[in-house]
C-alpha atoms as a PDB file:
ATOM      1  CA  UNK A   1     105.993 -42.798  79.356  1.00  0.00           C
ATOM      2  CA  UNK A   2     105.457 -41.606  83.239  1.00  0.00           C
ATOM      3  CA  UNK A   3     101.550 -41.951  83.189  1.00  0.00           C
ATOM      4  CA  UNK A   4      99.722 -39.348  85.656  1.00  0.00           C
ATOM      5  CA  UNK A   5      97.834 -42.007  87.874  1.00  0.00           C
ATOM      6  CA  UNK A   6     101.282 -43.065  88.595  1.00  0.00           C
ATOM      7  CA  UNK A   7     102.492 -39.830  89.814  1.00  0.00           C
ATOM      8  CA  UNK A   8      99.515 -39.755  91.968  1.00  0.00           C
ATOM      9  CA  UNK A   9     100.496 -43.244  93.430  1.00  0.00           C
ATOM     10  CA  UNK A  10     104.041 -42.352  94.436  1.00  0.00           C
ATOM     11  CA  UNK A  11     103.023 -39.609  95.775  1.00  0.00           C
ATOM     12  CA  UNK A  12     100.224 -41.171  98.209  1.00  0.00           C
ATOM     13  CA  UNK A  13     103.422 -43.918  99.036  1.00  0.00           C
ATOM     14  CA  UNK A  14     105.637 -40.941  99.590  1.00  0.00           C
ATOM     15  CA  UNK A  15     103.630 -39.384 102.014  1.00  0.00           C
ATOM     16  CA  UNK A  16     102.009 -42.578 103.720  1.00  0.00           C
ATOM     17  CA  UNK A  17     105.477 -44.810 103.593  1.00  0.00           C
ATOM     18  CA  UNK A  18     103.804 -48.132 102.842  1.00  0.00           C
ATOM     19  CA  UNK A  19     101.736 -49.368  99.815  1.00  0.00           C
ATOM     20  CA  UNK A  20      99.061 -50.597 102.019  1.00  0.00           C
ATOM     21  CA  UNK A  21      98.671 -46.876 103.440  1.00  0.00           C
ATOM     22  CA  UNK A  22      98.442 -45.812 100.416  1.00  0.00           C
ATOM     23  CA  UNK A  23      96.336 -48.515  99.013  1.00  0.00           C
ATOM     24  CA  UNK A  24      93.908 -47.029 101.523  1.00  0.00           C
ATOM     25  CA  UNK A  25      94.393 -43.306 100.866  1.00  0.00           C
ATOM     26  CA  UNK A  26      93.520 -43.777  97.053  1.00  0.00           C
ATOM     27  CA  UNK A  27      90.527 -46.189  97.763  1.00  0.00           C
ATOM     28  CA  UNK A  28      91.948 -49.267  95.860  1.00  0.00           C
ATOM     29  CA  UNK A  29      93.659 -52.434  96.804  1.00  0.00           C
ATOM     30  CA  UNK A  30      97.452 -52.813  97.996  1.00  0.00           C
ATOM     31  CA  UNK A  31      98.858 -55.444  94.763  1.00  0.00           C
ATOM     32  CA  UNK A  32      97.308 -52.830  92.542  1.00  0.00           C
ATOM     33  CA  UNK A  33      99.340 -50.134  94.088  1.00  0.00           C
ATOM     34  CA  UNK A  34     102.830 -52.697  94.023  1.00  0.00           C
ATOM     35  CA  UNK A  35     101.734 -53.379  90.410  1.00  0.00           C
ATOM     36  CA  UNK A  36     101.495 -49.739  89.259  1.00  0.00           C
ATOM     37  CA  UNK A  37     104.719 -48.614  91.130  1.00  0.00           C
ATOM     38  CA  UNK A  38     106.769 -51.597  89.100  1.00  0.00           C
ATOM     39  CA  UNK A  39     105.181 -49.696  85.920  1.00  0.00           C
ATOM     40  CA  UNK A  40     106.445 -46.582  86.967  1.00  0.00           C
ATOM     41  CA  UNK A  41     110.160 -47.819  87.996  1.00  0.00           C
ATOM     42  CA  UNK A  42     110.203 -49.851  84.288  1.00  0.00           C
ATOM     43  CA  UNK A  43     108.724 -46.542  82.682  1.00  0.00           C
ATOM     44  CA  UNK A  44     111.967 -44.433  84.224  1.00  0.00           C
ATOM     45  CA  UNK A  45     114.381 -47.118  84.133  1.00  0.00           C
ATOM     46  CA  UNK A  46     115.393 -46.887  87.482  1.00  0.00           C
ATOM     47  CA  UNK A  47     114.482 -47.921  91.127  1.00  0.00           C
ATOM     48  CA  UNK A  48     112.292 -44.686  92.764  1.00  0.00           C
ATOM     49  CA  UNK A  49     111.289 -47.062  96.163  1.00  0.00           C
ATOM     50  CA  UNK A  50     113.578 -48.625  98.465  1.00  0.00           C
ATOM     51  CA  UNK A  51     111.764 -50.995 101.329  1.00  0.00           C
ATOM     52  CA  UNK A  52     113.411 -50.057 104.968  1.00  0.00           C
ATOM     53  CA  UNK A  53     111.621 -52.351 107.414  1.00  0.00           C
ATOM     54  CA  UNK A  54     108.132 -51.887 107.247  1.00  0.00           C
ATOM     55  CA  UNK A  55     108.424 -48.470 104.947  1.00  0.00           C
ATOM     56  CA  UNK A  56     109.329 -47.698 101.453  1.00  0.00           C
ATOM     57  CA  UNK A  57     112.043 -44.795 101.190  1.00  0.00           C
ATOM     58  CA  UNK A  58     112.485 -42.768  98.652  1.00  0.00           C
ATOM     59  CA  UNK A  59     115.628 -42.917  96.643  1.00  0.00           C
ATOM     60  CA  UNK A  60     116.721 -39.960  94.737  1.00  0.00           C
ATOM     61  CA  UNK A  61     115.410 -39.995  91.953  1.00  0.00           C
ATOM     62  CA  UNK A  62     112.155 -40.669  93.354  1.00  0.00           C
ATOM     63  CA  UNK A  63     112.745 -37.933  95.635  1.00  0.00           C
ATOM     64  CA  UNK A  64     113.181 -36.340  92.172  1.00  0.00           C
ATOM     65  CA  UNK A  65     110.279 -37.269  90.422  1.00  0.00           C
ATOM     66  CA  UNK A  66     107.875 -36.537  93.453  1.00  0.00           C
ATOM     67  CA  UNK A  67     109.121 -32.834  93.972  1.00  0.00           C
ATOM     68  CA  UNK A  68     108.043 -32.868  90.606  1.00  0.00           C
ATOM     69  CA  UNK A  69     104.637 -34.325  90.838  1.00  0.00           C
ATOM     70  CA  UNK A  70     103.540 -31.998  92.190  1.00  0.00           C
ATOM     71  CA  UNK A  71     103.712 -29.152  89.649  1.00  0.00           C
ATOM     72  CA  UNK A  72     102.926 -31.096  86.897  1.00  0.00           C
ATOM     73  CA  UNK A  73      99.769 -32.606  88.746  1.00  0.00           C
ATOM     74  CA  UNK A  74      98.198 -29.216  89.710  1.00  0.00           C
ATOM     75  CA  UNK A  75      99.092 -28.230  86.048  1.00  0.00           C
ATOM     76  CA  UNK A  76      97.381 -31.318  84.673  1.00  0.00           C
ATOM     77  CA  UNK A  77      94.605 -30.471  86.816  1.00  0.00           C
ATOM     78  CA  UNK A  78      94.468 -27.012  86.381  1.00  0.00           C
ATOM     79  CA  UNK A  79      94.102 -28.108  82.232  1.00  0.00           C
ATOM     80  CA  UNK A  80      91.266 -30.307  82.603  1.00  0.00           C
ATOM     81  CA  UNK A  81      89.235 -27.826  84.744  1.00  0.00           C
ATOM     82  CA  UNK A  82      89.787 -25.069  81.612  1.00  0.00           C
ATOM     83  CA  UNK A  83      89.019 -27.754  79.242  1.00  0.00           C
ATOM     84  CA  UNK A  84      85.955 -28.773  80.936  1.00  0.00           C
ATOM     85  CA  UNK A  85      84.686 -25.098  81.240  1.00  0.00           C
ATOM     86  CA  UNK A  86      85.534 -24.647  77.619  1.00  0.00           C
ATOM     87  CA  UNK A  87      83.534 -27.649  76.604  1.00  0.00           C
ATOM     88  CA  UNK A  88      80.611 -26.249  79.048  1.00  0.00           C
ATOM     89  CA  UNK A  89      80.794 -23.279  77.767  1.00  0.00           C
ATOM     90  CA  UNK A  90      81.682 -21.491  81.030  1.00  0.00           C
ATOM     91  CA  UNK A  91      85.067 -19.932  78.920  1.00  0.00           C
ATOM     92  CA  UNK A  92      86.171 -20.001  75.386  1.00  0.00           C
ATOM     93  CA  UNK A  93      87.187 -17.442  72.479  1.00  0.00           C
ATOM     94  CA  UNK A  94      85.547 -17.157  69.115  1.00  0.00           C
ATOM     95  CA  UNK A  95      87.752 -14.523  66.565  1.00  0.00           C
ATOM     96  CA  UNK A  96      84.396 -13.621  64.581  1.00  0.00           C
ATOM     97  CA  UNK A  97      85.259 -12.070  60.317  1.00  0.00           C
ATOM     98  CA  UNK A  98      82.333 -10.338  59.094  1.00  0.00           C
ATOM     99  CA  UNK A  99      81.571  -7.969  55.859  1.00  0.00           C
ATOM    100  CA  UNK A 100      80.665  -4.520  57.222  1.00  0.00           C
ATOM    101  CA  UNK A 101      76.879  -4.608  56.252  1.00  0.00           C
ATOM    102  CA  UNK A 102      76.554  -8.350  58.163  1.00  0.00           C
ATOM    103  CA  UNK A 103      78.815  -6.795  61.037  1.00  0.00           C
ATOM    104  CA  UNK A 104      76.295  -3.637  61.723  1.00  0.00           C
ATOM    105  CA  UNK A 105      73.042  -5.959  60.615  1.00  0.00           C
ATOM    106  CA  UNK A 106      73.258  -9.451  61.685  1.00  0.00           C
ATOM    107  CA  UNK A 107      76.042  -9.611  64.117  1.00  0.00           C
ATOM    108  CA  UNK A 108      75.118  -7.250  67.106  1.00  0.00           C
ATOM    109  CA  UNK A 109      71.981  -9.073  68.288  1.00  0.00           C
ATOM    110  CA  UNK A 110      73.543 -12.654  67.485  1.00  0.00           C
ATOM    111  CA  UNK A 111      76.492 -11.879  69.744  1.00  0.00           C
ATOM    112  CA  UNK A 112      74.450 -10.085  73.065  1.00  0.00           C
ATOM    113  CA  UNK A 113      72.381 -13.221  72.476  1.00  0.00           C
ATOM    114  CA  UNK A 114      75.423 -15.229  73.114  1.00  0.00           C
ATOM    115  CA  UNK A 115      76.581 -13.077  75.960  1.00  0.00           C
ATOM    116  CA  UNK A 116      73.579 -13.489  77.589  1.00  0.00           C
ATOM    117  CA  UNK A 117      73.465 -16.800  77.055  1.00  0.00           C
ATOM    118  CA  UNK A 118      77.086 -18.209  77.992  1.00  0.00           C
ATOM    119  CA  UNK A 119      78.604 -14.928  79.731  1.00  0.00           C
ATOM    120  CA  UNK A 120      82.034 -16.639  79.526  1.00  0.00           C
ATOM    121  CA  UNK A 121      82.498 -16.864  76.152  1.00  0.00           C
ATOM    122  CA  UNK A 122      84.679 -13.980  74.578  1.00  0.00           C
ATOM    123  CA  UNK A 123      83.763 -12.911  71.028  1.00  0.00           C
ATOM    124  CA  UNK A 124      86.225 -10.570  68.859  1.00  0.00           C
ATOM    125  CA  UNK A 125      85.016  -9.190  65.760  1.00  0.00           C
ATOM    126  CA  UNK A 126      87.089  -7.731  62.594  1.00  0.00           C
ATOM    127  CA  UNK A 127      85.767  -6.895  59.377  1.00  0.00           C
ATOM    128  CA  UNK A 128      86.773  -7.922  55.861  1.00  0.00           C
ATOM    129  CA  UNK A 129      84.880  -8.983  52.437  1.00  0.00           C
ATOM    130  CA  UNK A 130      85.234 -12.070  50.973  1.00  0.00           C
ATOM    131  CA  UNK A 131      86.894 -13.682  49.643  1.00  0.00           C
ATOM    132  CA  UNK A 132      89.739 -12.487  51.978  1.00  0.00           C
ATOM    133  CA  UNK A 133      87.580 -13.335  54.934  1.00  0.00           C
ATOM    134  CA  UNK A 134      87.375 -16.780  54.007  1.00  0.00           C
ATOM    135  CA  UNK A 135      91.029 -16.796  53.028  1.00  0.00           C
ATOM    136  CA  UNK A 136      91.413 -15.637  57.145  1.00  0.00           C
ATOM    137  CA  UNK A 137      89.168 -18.620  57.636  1.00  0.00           C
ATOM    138  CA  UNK A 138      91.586 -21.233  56.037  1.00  0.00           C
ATOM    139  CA  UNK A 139      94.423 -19.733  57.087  1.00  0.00           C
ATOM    140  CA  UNK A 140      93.824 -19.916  61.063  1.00  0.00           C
ATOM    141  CA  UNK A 141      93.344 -15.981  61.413  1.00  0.00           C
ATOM    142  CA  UNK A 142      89.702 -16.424  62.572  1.00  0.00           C
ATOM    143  CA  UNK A 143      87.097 -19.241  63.573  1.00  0.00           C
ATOM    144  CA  UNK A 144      83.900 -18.143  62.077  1.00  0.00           C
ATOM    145  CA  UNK A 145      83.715 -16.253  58.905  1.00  0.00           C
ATOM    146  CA  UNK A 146      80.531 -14.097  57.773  1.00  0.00           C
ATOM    147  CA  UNK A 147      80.265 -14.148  53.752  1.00  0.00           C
ATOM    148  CA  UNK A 148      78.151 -14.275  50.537  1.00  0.00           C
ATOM    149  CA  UNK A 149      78.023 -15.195  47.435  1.00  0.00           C
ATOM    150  CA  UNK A 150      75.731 -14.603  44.875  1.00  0.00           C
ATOM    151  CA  UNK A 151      73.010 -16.937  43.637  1.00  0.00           C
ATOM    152  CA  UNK A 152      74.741 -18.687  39.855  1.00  0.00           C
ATOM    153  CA  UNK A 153      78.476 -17.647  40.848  1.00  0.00           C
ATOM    154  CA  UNK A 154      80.560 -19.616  38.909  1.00  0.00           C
ATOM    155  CA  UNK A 155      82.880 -21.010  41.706  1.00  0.00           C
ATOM    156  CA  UNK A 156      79.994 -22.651  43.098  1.00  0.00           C
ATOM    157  CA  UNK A 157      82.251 -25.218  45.126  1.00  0.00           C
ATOM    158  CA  UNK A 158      84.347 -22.629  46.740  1.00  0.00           C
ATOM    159  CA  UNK A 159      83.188 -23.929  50.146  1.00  0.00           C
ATOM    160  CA  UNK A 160      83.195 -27.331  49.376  1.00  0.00           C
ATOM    161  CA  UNK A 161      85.958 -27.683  52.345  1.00  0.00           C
ATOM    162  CA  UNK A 162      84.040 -25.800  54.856  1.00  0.00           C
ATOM    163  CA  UNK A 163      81.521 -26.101  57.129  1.00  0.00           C
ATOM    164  CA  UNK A 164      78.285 -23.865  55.364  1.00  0.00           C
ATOM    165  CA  UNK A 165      75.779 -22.697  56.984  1.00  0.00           C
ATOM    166  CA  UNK A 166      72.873 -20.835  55.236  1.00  0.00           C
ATOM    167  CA  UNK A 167      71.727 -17.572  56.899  1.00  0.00           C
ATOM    168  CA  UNK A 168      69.473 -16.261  54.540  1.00  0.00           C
ATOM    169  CA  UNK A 169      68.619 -14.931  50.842  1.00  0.00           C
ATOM    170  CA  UNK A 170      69.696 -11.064  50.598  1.00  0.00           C
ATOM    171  CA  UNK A 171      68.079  -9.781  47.652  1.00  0.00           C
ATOM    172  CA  UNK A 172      69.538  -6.736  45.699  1.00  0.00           C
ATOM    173  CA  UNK A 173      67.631  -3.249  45.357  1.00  0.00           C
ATOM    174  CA  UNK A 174      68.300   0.000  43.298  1.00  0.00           C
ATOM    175  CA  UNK A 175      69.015   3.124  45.097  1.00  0.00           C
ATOM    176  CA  UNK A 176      68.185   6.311  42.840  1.00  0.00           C
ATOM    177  CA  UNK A 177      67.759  10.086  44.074  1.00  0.00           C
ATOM    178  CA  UNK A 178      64.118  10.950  45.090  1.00  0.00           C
ATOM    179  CA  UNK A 179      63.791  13.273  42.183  1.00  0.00           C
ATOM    180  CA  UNK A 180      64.896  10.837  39.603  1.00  0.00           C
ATOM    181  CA  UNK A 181      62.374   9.650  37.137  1.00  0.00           C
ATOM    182  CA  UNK A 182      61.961   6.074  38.496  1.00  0.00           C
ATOM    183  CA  UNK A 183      61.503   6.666  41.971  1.00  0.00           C
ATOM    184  CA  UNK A 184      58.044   6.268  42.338  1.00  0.00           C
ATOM    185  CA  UNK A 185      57.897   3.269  40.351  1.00  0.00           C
ATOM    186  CA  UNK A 186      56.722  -0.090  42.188  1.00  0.00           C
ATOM    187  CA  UNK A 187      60.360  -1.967  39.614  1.00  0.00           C
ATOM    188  CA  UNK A 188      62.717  -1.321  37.326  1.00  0.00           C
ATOM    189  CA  UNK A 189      64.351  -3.574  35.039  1.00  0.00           C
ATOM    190  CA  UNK A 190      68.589  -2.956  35.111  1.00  0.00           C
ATOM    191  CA  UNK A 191      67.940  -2.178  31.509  1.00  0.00           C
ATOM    192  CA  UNK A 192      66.128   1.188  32.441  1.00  0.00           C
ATOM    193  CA  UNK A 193      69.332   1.910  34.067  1.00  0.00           C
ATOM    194  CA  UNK A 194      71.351   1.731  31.411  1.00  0.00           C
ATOM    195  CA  UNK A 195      72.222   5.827  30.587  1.00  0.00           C
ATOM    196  CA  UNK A 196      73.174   6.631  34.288  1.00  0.00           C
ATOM    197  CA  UNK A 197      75.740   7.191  36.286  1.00  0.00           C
ATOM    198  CA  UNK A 198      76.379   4.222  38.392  1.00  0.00           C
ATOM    199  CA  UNK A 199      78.250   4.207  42.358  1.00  0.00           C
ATOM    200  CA  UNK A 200      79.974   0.582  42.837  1.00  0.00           C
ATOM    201  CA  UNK A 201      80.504  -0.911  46.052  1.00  0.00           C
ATOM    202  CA  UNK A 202      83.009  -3.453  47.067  1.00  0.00           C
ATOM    203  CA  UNK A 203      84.738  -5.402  43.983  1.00  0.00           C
ATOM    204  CA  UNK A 204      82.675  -8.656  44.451  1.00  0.00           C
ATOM    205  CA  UNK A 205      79.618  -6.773  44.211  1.00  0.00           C
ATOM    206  CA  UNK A 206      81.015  -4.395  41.641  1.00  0.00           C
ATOM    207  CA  UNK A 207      81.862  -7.441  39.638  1.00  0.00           C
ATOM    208  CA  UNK A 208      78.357  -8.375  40.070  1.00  0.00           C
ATOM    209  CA  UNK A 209      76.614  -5.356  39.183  1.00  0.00           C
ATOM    210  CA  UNK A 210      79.140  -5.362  35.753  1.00  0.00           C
ATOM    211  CA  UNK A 211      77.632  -9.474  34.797  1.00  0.00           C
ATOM    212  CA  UNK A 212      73.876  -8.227  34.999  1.00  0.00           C
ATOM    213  CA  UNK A 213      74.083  -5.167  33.322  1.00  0.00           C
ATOM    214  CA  UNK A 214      75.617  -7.190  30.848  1.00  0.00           C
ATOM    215  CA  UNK A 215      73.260  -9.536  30.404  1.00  0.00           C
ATOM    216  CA  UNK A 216      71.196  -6.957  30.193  1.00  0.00           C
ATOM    217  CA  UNK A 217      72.859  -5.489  27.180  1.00  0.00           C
ATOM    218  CA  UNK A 218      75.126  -2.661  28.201  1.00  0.00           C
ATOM    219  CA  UNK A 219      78.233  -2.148  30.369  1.00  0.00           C
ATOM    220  CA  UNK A 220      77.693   0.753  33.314  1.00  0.00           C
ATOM    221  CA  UNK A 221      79.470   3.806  33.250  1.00  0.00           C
ATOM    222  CA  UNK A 222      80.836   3.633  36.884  1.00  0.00           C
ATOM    223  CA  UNK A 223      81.264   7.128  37.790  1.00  0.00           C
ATOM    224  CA  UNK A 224      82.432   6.224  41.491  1.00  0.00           C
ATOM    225  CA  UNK A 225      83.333   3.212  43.503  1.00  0.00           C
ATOM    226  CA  UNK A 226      83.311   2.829  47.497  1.00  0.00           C
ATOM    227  CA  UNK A 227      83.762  -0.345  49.564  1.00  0.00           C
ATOM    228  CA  UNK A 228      82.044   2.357  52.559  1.00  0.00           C
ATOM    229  CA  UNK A 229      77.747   1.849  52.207  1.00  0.00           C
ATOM    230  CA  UNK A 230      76.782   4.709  53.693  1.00  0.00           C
ATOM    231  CA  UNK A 231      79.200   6.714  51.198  1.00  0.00           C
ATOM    232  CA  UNK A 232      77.248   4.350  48.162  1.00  0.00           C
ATOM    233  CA  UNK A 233      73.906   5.920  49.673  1.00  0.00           C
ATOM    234  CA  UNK A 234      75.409   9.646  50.447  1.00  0.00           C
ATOM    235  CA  UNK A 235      76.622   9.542  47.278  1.00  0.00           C
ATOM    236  CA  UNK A 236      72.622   8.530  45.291  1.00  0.00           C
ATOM    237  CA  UNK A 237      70.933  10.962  47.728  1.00  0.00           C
ATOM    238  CA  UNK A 238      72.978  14.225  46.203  1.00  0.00           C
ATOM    239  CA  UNK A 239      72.209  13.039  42.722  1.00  0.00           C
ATOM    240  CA  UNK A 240      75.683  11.643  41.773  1.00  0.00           C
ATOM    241  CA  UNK A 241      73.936   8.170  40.611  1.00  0.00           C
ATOM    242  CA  UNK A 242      72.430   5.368  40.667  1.00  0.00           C
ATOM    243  CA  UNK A 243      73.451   2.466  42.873  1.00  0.00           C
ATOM    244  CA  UNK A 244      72.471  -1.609  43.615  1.00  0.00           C
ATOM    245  CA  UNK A 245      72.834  -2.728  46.878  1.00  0.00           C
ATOM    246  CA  UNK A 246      71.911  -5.653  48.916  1.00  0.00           C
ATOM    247  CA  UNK A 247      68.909  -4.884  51.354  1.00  0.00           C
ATOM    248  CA  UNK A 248      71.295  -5.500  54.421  1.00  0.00           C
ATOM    249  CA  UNK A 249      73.292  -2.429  53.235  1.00  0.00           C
ATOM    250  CA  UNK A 250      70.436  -0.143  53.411  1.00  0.00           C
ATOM    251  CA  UNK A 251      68.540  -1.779  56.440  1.00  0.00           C
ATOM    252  CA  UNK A 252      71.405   0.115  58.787  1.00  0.00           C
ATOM    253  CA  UNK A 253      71.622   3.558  56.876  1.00  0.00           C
ATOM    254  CA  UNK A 254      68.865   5.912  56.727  1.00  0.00           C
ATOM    255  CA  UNK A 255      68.447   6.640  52.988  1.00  0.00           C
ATOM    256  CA  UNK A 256      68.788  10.729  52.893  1.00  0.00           C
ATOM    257  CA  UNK A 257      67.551  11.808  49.188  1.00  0.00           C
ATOM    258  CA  UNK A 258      67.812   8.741  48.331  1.00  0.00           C
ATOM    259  CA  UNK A 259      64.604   6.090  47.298  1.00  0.00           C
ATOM    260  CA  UNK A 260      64.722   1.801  47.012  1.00  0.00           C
ATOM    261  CA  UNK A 261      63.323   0.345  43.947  1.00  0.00           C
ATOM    262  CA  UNK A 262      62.428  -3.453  43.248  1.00  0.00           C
ATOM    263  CA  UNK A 263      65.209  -4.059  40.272  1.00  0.00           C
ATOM    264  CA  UNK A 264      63.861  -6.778  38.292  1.00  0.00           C
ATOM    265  CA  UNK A 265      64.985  -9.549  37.444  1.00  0.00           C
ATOM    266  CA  UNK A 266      65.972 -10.572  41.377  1.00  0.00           C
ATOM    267  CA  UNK A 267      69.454 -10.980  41.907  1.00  0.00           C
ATOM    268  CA  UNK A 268      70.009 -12.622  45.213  1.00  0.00           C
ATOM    269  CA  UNK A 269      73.276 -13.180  47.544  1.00  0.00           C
ATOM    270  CA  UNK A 270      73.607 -16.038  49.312  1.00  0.00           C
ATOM    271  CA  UNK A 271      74.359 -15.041  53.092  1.00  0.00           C
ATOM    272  CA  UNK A 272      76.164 -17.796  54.909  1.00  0.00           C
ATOM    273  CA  UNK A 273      78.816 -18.581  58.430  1.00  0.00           C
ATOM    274  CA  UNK A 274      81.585 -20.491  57.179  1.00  0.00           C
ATOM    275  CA  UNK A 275      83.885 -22.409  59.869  1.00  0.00           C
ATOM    276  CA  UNK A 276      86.376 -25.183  59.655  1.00  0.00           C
ATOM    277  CA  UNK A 277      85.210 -28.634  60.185  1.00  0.00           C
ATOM    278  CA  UNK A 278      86.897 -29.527  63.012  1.00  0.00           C
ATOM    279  CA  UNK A 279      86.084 -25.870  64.291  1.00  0.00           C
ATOM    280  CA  UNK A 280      82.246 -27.182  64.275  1.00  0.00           C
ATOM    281  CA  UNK A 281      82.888 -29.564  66.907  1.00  0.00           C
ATOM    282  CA  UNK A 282      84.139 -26.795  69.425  1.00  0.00           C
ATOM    283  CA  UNK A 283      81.133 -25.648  71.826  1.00  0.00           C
ATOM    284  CA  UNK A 284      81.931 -22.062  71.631  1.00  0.00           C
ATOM    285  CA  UNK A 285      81.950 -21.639  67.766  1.00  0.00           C
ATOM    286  CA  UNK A 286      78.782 -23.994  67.597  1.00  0.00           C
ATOM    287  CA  UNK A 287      77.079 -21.690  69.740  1.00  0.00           C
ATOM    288  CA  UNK A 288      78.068 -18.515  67.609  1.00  0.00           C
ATOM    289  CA  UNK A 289      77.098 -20.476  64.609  1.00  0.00           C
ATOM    290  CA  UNK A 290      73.674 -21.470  66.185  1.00  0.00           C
ATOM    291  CA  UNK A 291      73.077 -17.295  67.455  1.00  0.00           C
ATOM    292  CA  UNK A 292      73.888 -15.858  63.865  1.00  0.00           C
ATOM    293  CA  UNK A 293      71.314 -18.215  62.612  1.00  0.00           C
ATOM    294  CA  UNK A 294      68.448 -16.961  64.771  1.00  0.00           C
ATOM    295  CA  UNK A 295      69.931 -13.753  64.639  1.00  0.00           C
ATOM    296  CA  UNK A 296      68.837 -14.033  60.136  1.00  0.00           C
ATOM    297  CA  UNK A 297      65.593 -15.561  61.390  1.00  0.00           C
ATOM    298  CA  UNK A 298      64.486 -12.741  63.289  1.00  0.00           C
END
C-alpha cells in the first residue's frame, strides 16, 4: 500500500537529489528518509531511486509515481481541509423531513438559528408524515426526521433503532364553528361529540381520532378527510364539522369561524427528531438536532 508520507518523501528526494537534502527539507533525519524510501520501493515492487554519484535519479517508474504525487497529494489535501471544515462546522449538508404542521411551527426559527449560528451549513427541507418520514430516515433519503407519535401507541419500540430525541408534548384540541353549541364551553368530553360531523386529518391522526372515539363509545361519522390543516380548519369555520387537531396545527392558521375547545380526556402526541446513530456523531446534524430542541423550548 503506497502510504502518503511516502509520496511526500520522494517527492522532497526528487526535487532535492539526495536524502540528506531532503532529510533537511522535511525537518527529520537522513536514515529515516533511506528507511521510508526502502518502504516505498518494497510497497511497489520495484526500484523508484537510482544513486548517480552523489545524487539519487529517478528511474521510470519513479518518474511515474512522482508525476503522480502530485495530484493525488493536493487531492488528499484538498479532502482533509473539507473534512476539517465539515467537522468545524464551517460546511456540511443536513436533508431535514418534517410533517407540515412541525415544518411551518418548529422548523423556521430552529433553522435561521442555525444559519446564524454556523453560516456554512446547508439545510434542505421536504415534507412528509410519518411513518414514511421515518421510512426516508432508514432508508438514507434524509438525515434528520421530524415525527410523532401519540402517547400509548401500540408500536411503542418503533424507534428503538434510532437516535430519539424528545421535543415536546403536543396536546390535541377540538375545533367546532363559533356558533356551535359547545363553543363557549371551558371542555368537552369526545363523548359530547359523538352526533357530528367529523373532518379527519392525515391517516395517523385519523386513526387516532377513530381509537378515542371508540373508547369513548361510538365510531365518528367522518364526513371529510384532508392531510392539508388549514383545509381541516376552513372546513369547521363554514360549519361542515367538527375537527381534533394537535395545537401545532392551529398555532400557524388563524382560526376563521372556527373556536378551540379543551377535549377531555388529554390525548397527547409525542413530538420528537429522529436521526441515525451514526448520523448523531456528525457535527452538522448534531447541531440541527440541538436548534430544533430550543426551537420546542421557546
Amino acid at each position: 500500500m503506497i502510504e502518503a508520507r511516502h509520496l511526500r518523501v520522494l517527492r522532497a528526494v526528487a526535487a532535492t537529489g539526495s536524502f540528506s537534502a531532503a532529510a533537511r527539507e522535511l525537518g527529520c533525519t537522513q536514515p529515516a528518509v533511506s528507511q521510508q524510501m526502502k518502504a516505498l520501493e518494497a510497497s511497489v515492487g520495484t526500484p523508484l531511486l537510482i544513486r548517480t554519484g552523489r545524487e539519487m535519479r529517478l528511474t521510470q517508474a519513479g518518474e511515474a509515481l512522482v508525476r503522480h504525487a502530485a495530484g493525488i497529494l493536493a487531492g488528499l489535501t484538498a479532502a482533509e481541509e473539507e473534512v476539517a471544515a465539515i467537522a468545524g462546522l464551517r460546511a456540511g449538508r443536513v436533508r431535514l423531513v418534517s410533517f407540515p404542521s412541525g415544518s411551518s411551527t418548529l422548523v423556521p426559527g430552529a433553522l435561521a438559528a442555525l444559519r446564524a449560528a454556523h453560516p456554512g451549513t446547508r439545510v434542505s427541507l421536504e415534507e412528509a408524515e410519518p411513518p414514511r418520514s421515518v421510512e426516508m430516515l432508514r432508508e438514507g433519503d434524509c438525515d434528520v426526521a421530524l415525527a410523532f407519535r401519540y402517547a400509548g401507541a401500540a408500536a411503542a419500540d418503533e424507534w428503538d433503532d434510532l437516535v430519539v430525541r424528545p421535543l415536546l408534548d403536543d396536546r390535541l384540541v377540538g375545533l367546532v364553528p363559533e356558533e356551535h353549541r359547545l363553543a363557549k364551553a371551558d371542555s368537552v368530553t369526545i363523548g359530547e361529540l359523538a352526533d357530528e360531523s367529523w373532518i379527519a386529518g392525515c391517516p395517523r391522526c385519523r386513526r387516532q381520532l377513530v381509537e378515542v372515539c371508540e373508547s369513548a363509545g361510538f365510531a365518528p361519522r367522518i364526513d371529510f378527510a384532508t392531510d392539508d390543516y388549514p383545509a381541516v380548519i376552513g372546513l369547521v369555520g363554514a360549519g361542515l364539522g367538527v375537527a381534533v387537531l394537535p395545537e401545532l396545527a392551529i398555532e400557524s392558521v388563524r382560526p376563521k369561524g372556527a373556536r378551540a375547545v379543551t377535549v377531555e380526556p388529554a390525548v397527547r402526541r409525542e413530538i420528537v427528531a429522529l436521526t441515525l446513530p451514526d448520523l448523531a456523531q456528525v457535527p452538522a446534524v448534531a447541531a440541527t438536532l440541538d436548534h430544533l430542541a430550543r426551537a420546542a423550548a421557546r
